[in-house]
Protein backbone atom coordinates (compact mmCIF):
# COMPACT_ATOMS: atom_id res chain seq x y z
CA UNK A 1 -0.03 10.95 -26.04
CA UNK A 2 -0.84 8.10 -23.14
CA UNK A 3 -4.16 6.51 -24.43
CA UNK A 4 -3.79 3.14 -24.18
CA UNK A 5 -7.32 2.79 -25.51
CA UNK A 6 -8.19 -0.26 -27.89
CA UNK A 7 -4.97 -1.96 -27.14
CA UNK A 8 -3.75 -5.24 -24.97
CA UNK A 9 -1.19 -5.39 -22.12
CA UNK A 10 -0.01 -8.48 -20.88
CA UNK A 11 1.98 -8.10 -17.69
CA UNK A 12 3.43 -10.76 -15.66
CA UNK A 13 3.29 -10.48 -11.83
CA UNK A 14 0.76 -8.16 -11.58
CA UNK A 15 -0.70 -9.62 -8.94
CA UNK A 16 0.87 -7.28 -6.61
CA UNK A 17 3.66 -4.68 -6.20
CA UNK A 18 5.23 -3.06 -9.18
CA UNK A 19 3.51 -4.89 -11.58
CA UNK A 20 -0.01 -4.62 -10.71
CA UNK A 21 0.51 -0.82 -10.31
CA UNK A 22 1.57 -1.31 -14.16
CA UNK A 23 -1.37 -3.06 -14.92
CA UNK A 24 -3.52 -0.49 -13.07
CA UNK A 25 -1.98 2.33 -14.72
CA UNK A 26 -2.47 0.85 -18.46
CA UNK A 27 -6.11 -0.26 -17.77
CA UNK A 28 -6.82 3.50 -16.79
CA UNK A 29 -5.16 4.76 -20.06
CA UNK A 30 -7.80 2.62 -21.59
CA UNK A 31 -5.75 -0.60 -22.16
CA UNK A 32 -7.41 -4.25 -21.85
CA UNK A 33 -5.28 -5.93 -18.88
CA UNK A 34 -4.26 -9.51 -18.93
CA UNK A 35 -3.47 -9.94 -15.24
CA UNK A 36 -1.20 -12.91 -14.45
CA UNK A 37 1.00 -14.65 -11.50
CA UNK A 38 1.22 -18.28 -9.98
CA UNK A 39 -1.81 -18.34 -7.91
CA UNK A 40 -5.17 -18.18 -9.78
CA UNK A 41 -7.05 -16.91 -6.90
CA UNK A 42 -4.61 -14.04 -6.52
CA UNK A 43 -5.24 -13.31 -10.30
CA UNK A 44 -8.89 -13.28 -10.08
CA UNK A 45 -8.93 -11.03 -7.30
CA UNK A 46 -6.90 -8.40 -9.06
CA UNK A 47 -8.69 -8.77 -12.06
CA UNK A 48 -11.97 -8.56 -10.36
CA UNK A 49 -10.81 -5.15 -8.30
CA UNK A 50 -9.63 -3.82 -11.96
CA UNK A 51 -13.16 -4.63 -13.49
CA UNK A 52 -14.60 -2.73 -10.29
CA UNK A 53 -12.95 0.41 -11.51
CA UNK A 54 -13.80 0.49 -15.14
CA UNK A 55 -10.69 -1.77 -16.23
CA UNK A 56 -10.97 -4.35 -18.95
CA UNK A 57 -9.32 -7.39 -16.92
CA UNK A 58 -8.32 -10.96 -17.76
CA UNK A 59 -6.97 -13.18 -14.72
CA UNK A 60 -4.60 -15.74 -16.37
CA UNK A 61 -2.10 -17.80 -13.83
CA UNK A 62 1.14 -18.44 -14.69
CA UNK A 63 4.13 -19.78 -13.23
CA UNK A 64 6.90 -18.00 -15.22
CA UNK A 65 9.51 -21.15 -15.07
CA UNK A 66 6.80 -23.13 -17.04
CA UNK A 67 7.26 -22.89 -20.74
CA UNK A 68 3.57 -24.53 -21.05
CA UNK A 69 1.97 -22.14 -18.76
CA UNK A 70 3.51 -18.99 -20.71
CA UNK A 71 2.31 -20.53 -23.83
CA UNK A 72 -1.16 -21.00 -22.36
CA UNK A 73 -0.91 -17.65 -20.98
CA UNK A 74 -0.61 -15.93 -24.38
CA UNK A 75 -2.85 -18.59 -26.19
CA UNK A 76 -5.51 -17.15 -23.32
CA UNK A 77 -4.91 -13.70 -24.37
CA UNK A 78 -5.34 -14.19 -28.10
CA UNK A 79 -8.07 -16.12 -28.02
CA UNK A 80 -10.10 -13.48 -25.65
CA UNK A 81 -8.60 -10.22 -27.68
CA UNK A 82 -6.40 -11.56 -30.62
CA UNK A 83 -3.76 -8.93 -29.94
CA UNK A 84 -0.87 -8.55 -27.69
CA UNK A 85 -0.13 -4.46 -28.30
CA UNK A 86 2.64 -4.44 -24.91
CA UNK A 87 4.37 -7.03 -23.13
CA UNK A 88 5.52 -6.42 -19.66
CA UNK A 89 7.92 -8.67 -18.32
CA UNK A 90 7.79 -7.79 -14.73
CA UNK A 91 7.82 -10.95 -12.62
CA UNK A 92 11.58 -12.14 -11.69
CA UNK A 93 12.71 -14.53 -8.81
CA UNK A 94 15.59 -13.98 -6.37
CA UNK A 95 15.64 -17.02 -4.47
CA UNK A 96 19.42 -16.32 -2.78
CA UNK A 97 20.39 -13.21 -0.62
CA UNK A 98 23.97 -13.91 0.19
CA UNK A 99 27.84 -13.81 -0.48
CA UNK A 100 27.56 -13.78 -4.63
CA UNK A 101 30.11 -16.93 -5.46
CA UNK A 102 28.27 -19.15 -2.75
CA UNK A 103 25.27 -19.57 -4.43
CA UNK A 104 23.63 -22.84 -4.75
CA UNK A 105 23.83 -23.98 -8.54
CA UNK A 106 20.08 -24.59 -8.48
CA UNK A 107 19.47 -21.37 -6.98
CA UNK A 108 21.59 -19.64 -9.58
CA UNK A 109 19.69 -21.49 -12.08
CA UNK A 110 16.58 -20.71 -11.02
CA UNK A 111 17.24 -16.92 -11.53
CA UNK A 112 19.01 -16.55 -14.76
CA UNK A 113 16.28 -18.74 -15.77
CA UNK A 114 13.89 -16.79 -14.83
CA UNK A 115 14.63 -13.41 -14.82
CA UNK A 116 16.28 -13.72 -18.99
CA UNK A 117 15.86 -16.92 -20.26
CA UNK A 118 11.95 -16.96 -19.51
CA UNK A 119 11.52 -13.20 -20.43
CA UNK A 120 12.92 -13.97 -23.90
CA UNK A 121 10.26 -16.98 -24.45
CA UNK A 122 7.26 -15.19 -23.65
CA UNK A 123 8.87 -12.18 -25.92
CA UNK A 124 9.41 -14.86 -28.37
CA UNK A 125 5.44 -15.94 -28.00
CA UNK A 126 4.29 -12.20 -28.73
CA UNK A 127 6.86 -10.94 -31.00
CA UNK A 128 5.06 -12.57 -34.24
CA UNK A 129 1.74 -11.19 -34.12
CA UNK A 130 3.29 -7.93 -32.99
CA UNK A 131 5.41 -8.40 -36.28
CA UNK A 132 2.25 -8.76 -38.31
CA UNK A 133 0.37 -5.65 -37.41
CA UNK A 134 4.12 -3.47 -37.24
CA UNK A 135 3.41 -2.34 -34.04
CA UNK A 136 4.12 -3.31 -30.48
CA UNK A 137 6.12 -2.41 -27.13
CA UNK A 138 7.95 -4.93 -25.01
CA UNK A 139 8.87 -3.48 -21.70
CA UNK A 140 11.15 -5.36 -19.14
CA UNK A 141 11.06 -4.36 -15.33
CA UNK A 142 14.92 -4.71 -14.89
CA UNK A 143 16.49 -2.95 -11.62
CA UNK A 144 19.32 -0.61 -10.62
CA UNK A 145 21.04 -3.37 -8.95
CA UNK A 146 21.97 -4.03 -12.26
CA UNK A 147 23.65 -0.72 -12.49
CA UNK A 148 26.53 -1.55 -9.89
CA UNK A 149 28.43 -4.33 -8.16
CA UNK A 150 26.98 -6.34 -5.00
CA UNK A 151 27.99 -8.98 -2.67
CA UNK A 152 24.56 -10.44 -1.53
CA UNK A 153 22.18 -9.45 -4.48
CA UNK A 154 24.96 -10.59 -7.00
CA UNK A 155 23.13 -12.83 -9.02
CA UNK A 156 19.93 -11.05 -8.90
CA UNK A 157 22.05 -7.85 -10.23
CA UNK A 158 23.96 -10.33 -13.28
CA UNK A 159 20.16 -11.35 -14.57
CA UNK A 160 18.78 -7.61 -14.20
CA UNK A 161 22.45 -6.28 -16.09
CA UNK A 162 21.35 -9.11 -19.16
CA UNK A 163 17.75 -7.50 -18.64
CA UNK A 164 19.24 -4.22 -19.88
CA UNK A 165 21.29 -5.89 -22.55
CA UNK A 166 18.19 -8.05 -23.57
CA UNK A 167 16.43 -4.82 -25.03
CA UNK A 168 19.21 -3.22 -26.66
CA UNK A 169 19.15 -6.90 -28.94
CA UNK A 170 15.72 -6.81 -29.26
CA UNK A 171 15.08 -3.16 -30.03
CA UNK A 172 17.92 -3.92 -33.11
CA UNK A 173 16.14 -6.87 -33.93
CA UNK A 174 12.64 -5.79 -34.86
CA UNK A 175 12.95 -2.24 -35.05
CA UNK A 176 12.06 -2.19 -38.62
CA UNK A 177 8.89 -4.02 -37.77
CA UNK A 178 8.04 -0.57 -35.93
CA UNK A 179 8.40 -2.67 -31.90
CA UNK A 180 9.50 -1.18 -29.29
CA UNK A 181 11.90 -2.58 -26.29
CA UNK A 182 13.52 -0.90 -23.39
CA UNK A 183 13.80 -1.45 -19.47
CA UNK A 184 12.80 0.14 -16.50
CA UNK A 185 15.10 0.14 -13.38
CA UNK A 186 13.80 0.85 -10.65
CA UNK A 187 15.30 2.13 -7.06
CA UNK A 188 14.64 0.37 -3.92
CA UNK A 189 10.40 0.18 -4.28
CA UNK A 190 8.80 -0.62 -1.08
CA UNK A 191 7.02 -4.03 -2.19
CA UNK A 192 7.36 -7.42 -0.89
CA UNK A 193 9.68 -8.62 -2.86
CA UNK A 194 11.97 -5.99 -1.59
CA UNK A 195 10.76 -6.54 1.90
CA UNK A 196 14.15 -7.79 3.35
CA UNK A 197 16.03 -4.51 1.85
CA UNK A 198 13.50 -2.17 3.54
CA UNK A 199 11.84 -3.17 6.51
CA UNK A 200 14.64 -2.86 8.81
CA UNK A 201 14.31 1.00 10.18
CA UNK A 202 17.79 1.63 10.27
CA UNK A 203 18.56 0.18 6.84
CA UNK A 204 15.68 2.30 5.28
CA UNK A 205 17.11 5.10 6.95
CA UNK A 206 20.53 4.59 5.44
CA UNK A 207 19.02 4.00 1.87
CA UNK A 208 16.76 7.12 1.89
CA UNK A 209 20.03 8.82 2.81
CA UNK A 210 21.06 8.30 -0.36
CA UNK A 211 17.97 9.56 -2.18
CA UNK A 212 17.88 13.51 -3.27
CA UNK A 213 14.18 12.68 -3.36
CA UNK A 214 14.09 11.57 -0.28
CA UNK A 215 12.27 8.74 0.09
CA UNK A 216 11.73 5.15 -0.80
CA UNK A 217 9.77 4.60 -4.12
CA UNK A 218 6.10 3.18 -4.68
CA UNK A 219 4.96 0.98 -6.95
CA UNK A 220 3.20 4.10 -8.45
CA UNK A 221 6.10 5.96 -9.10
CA UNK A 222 7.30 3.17 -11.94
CA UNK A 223 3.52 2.37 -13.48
CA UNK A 224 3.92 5.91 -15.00
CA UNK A 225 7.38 5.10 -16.88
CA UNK A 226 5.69 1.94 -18.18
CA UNK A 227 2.92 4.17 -19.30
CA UNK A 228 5.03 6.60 -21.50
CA UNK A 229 7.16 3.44 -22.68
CA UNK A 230 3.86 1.56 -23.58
CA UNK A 231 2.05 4.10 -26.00
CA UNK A 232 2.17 6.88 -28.26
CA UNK A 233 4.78 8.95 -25.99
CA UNK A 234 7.22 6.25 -26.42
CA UNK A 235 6.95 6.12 -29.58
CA UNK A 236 10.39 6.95 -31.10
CA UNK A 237 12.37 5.21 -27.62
CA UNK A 238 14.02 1.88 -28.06
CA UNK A 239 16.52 -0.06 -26.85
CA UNK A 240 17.12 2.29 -23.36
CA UNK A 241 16.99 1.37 -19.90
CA UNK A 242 15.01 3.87 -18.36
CA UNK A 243 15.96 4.86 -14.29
CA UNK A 244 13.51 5.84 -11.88
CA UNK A 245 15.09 5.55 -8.68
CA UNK A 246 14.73 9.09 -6.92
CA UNK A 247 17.95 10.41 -8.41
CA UNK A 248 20.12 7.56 -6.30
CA UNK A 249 21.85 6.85 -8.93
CA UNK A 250 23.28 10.28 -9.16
CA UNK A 251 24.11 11.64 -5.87
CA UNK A 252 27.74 11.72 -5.33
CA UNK A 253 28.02 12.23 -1.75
C-alpha cells in the first residue's frame, strides 16, 4: 500500500526540515529522491547521507524564484530517470513577520510568488509526462495558517489559503489523466523556518497548550502524510487538504 519502489520524487527544499523528512520517508518506501534547495553543497550533502542509507539520491540546486533553475531542475531529473511519478512542492518563503497591511510590496511579492505562482510552474513542468503515462501525485506542503486569520503571518497565511485552493483546480483538471493533487497543512513543526514561532519558551508553552497531543510537531510526523498521499494508499484522494497538526485545529477550549 506505501511502496514507493520504481518510482521518482522530486521535492523542493529538502535540504532540511519538513521536506527532507519527505524525501527521507519516500526514498525508504523505495522511491528515487531528487533532492533540491538553493545551495548545492547543502544538496549534495543530503543526497550523499540518503545514498548512505540505501536511498537512490539526486542533489539538484534550485532557487525556486528562478523559472530557469526549475526548468533545469526537472530537465536534471528526466534526463537521470525519465520520470517524475510525485511532485512535492515544499519549499515556500516568508520574508515579512509583521502587521499584515504593512508589508513591503516587494516583500509581498516575493511570497505570493513563491509560495503559488512558482508551485504552479514547476507543476506545469511535470504535469505532461505525468499526463503521458496516466499516473502521477502532486503534493503541496501548504500550512494551517492558512486555515484562520492572522495579523503578523498574514501574507504567509493568503499564499498557503491559494495553496489549498491550488489543488482543488488541479485535482479537477487532470483527474481523468488518473493525477493526483492535494495539500498537507501542517501545525506549528519545530524547523527553522518556524524558528521565530517556537523558540521562545513561553510562546511554545502557550502553543502546546493548545495541542490535545501535546506537543509541537516534527518534521517526521508530516513525511508519513506525504507518504500515503504519494502512492498506492492515496490512490482514490484528490483535491483535499490534508491536517496534521496534533488535533489544534480542533480543540475548542
Amino acid at each position: 500500500m506505501f511502496s514507493m519502489k520504481g518510482k521518482v520524487a522530486l521535492v523542493t527544499g529538502s535540504t532540511k526540515g519538513i521536506g527532507k523528512a519527505i524525501g527521507r520517508a519516500l526514498g525508504q518506501q523505495g522511491a528515487r529522491v531528487v533532492v533540491s534547495s538553493r545551495k548545492a553543497d547543502a544538496c549534495a550533502a543530503v543526497a550523499a547521507s540518503f545514498s548512505a542509507e540505501g536511498i537512490e539520491a539526486l542533489a539538484q540546486p534550485c532557487n525556486i524564484n528562478d523559472e530557469g533553475q526549475l526548468r533545469a531542475l526537472v530537465d536534471a531529473t528526466m534526463a537521470r530517470w525519465g520520470r517524475v511519478d510525485c511532485v512535492v512542492c515544499n519549499a515556500a518563503l516568508n520574508p515579512y513577520y509583521g502587521p499584515f497591511l504593512d508589508i513591503p510590496d516587494d516583500a509581498y511579492d516575493k511570497t505570493m510568488g513563491a509560495n503559488i505562482r512558482m508551485n504552479m510552474k514547476l507543476i506545469g513542468m511535470v504535469v505532461p509526462q505525468m499526463i503521458e503515462r496516466r499516473d502521477g501525485s502532486i503534493i503541496v506542503v501548504s500550512s494551517i495558517a492558512g486555515l484562520k486569520g492572522s495579523d503578523k503571518l498574514g501574507t504567509y497565511a493568503l499564499s498557503k489559503a491559494a495553496d489549498m485552493q491550488l489543488v482543488k483546480n488541479l485535482a479537477v483538471a487532470y483527474g481523468r489523466h488518473n493525477i493526483r493533487a492535494n495539500a498537507i497543512a501542517p501545525g506549528l513543526v519545530c524547523t527553522d523556518f518556524a524558528r521565530v514561532l517556537w523558540e521562545d519558551p513561553q510562546r511554545a508553552a502557550a502553543t502546546v497548550a493548545t495541542y490535545p497531543i501535546g506537543r509541537l510537531g516534527e518534521p517526521e510526523d508530516i513525511a508519513g502524510m506525504a507518504v500515503l498521499l504519494a502512492g498506492p494508499a492515496g490512490a482514490w484522494i484528490t483535491g483535499q487538504t490534508i491536517v496534521v497538526d496534533g488535533g489544534w485545529s480542533i480543540y475548542g477550549e
